[in-house]
Protein backbone atom coordinates (compact mmCIF):
# COMPACT_ATOMS: atom_id res chain seq x y z
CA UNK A 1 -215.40 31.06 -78.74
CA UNK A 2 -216.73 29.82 -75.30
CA UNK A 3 -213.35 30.56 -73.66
CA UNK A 4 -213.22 34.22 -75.04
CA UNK A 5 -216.65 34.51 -73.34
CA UNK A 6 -215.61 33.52 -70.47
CA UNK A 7 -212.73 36.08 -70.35
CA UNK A 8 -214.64 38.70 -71.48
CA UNK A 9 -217.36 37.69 -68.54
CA UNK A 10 -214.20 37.29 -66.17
CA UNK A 11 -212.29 40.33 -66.88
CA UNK A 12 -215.53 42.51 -66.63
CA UNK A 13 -216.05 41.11 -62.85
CA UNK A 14 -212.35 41.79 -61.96
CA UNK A 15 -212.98 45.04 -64.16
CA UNK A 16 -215.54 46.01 -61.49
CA UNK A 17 -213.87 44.67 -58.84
CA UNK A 18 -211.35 46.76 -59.27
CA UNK A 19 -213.11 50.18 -59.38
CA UNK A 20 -215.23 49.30 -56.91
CA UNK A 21 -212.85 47.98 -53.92
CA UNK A 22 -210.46 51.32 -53.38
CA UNK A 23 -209.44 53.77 -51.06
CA UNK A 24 -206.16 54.15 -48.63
CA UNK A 25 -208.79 54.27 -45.68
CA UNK A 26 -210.69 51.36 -47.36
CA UNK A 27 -210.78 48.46 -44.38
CA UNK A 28 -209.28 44.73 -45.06
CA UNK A 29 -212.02 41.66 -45.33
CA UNK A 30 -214.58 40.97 -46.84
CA UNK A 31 -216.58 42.99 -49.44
CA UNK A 32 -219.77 42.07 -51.32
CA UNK A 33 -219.42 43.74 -54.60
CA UNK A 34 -222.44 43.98 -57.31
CA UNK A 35 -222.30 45.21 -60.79
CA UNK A 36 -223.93 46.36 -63.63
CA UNK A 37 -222.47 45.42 -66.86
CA UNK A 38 -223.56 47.16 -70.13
CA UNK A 39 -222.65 46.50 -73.86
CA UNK A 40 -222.47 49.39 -76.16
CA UNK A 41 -220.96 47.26 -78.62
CA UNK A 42 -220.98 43.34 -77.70
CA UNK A 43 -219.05 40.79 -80.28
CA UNK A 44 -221.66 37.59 -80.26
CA UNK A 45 -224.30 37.59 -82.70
CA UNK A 46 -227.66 37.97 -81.60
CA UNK A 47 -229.18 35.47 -79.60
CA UNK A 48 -226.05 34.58 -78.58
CA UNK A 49 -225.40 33.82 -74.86
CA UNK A 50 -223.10 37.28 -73.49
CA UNK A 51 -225.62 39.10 -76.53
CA UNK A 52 -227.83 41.76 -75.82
CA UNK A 53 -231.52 41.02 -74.87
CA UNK A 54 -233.67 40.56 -77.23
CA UNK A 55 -230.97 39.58 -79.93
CA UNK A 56 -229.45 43.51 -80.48
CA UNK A 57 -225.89 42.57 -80.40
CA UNK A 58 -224.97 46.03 -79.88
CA UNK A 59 -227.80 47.22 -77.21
CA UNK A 60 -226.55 49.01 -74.15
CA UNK A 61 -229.01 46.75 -72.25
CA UNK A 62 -227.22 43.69 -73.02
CA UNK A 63 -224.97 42.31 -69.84
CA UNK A 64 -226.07 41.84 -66.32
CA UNK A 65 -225.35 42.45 -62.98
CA UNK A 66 -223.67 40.18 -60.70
CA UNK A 67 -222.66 39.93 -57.01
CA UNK A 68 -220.21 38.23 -55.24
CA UNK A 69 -218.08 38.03 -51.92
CA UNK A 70 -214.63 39.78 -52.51
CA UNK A 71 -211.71 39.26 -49.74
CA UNK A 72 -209.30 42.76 -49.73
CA UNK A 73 -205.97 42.42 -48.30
CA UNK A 74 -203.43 44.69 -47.19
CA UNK A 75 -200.90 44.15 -49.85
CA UNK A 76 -204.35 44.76 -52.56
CA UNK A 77 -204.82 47.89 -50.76
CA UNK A 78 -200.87 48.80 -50.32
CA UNK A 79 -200.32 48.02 -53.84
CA UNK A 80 -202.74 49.32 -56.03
CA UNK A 81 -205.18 50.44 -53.74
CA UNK A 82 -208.02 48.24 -54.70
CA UNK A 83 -208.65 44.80 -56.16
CA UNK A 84 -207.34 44.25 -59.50
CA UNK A 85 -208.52 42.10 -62.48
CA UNK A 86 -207.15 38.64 -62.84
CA UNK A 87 -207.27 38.49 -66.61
CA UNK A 88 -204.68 37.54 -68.57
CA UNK A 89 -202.86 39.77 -70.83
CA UNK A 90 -204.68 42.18 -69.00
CA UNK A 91 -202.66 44.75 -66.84
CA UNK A 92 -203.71 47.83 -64.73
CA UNK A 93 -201.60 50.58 -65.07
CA UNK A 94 -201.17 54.49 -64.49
CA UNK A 95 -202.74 54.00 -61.03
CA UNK A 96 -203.32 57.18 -59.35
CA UNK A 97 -204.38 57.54 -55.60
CA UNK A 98 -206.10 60.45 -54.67
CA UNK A 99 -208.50 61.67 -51.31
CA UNK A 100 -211.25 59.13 -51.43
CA UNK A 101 -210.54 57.65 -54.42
CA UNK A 102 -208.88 56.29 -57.27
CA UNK A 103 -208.19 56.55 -61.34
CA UNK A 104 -206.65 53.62 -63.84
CA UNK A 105 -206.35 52.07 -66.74
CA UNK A 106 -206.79 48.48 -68.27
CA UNK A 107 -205.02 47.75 -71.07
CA UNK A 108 -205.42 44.08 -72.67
CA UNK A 109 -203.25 42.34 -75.05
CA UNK A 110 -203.83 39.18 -77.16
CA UNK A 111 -207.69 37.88 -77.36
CA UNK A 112 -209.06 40.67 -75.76
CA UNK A 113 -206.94 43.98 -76.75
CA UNK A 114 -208.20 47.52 -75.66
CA UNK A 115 -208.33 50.17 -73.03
CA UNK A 116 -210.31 50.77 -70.61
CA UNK A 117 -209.97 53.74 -67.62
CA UNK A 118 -211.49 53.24 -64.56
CA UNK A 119 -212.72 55.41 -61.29
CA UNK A 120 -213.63 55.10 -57.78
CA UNK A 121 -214.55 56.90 -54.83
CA UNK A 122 -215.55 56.04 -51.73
CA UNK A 123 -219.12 56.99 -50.50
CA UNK A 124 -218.30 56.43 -46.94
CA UNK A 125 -216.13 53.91 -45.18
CA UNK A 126 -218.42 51.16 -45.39
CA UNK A 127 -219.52 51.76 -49.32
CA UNK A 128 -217.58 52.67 -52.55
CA UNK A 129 -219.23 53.38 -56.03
CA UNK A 130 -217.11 52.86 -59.61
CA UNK A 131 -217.06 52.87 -63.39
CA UNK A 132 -214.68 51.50 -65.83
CA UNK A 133 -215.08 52.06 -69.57
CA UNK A 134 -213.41 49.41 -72.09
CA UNK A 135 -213.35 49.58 -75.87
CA UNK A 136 -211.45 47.23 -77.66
CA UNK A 137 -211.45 44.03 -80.03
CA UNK A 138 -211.93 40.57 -79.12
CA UNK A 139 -209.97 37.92 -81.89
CA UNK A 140 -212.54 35.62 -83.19
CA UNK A 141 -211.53 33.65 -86.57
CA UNK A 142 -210.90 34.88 -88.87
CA UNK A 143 -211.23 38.41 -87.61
CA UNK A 144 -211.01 40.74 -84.87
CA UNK A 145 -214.70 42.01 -83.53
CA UNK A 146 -214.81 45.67 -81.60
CA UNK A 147 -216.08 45.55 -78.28
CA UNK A 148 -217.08 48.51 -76.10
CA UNK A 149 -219.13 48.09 -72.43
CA UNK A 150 -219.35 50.22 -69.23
CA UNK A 151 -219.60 48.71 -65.57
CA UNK A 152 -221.54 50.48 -63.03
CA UNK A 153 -220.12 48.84 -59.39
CA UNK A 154 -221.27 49.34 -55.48
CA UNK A 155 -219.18 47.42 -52.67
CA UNK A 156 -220.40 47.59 -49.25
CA UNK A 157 -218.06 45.93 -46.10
CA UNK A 158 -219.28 42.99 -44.63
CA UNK A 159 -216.42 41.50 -42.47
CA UNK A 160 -213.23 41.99 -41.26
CA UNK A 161 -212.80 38.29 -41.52
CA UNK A 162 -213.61 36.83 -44.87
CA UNK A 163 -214.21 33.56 -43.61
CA UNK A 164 -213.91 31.13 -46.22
CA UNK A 165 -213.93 33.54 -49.17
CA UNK A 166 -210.05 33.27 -50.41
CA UNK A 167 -207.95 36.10 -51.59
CA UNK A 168 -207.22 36.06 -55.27
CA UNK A 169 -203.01 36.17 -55.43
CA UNK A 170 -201.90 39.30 -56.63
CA UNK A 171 -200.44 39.28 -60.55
CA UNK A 172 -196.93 39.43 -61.09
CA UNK A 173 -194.91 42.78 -62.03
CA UNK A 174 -193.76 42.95 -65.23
């Protein structure tokens, strides 16, 4: 179970990441990125560490927000038009670029299966706001556990150079 927590922590960070960090005027470098993670419906029993606060396993205050250093290439920006998650058996597909912004989806096979559709736009050219929306299950013996949170994200430029903060490879095509 620790390892699906950690995917389900990872894949919500690349989640945000990628509604966050869009736009065809977006600049390369680096981008700090914070987000707000909610459960509506979290698989770990109460108490539980990725559980809600105050042991409601299915509280929309359970989550967290986090913030890290992003680094945004060209070929990101080119390809998809933001940074995608790094999940796997996670893909993003039915990209579509508009004026200022961007829509997806997420779908997941395997562990983690679901949807979830994702939106950004960007505020100005330094800052960018998104959303992404996932229900789904998670496989935990002997059965598969719905799962259903929300991630608010902000990402404000910081750098043209992202110093020592490395650019996640892009996923292969399929």
């Amino acid at each position: 179970m620790p390892n699906n927590r950690t995917s389900i922590a990872l894949g919500c960070c690349f989640f945000a990441m990628t509604v966050s960090a869009w736009a065809q005027s977006r600049k390369t470098g680096l981008w700090e990125l914070t987000t707000v993670q909610t459960w509506q419906q979290s698989p770990f029993p109460p108490g539980a560490a990725g559980a809600a606060p105050g042991g409601d396993a299915n509280s929309s205050s359970a989550g967290g927000t986090y913030t890290k250093l992003v680094c945004l290439t060209q070929q990101e920006i080119d390809k998809y038009g933001a940074i995608v998650p790094r999940t796997r058996g996670c893909q993003v597909t039915n990209v579509v670029k508009k004026s200022g912004g961007m829509t997806a989806d997420w779908v997941c096979t395997g562990a983690i299966s679901g949807k979830g559709t994702m939106e950004s736009h960007m505020v100005d050219s330094d800052h960018a706001k998104g959303t992404l929306h996932f229900v789904g299950t998670l496989q935990a013996r002997p059965n598969a556990k719905p799962i259903e949170w929300t991630t608010q994200s902000s990402s404000v430029f910081k750098s043209a150079d992202c110093g020592d903060v490395k650019p996640v490879p892009l996923p292969d095509d399929k």
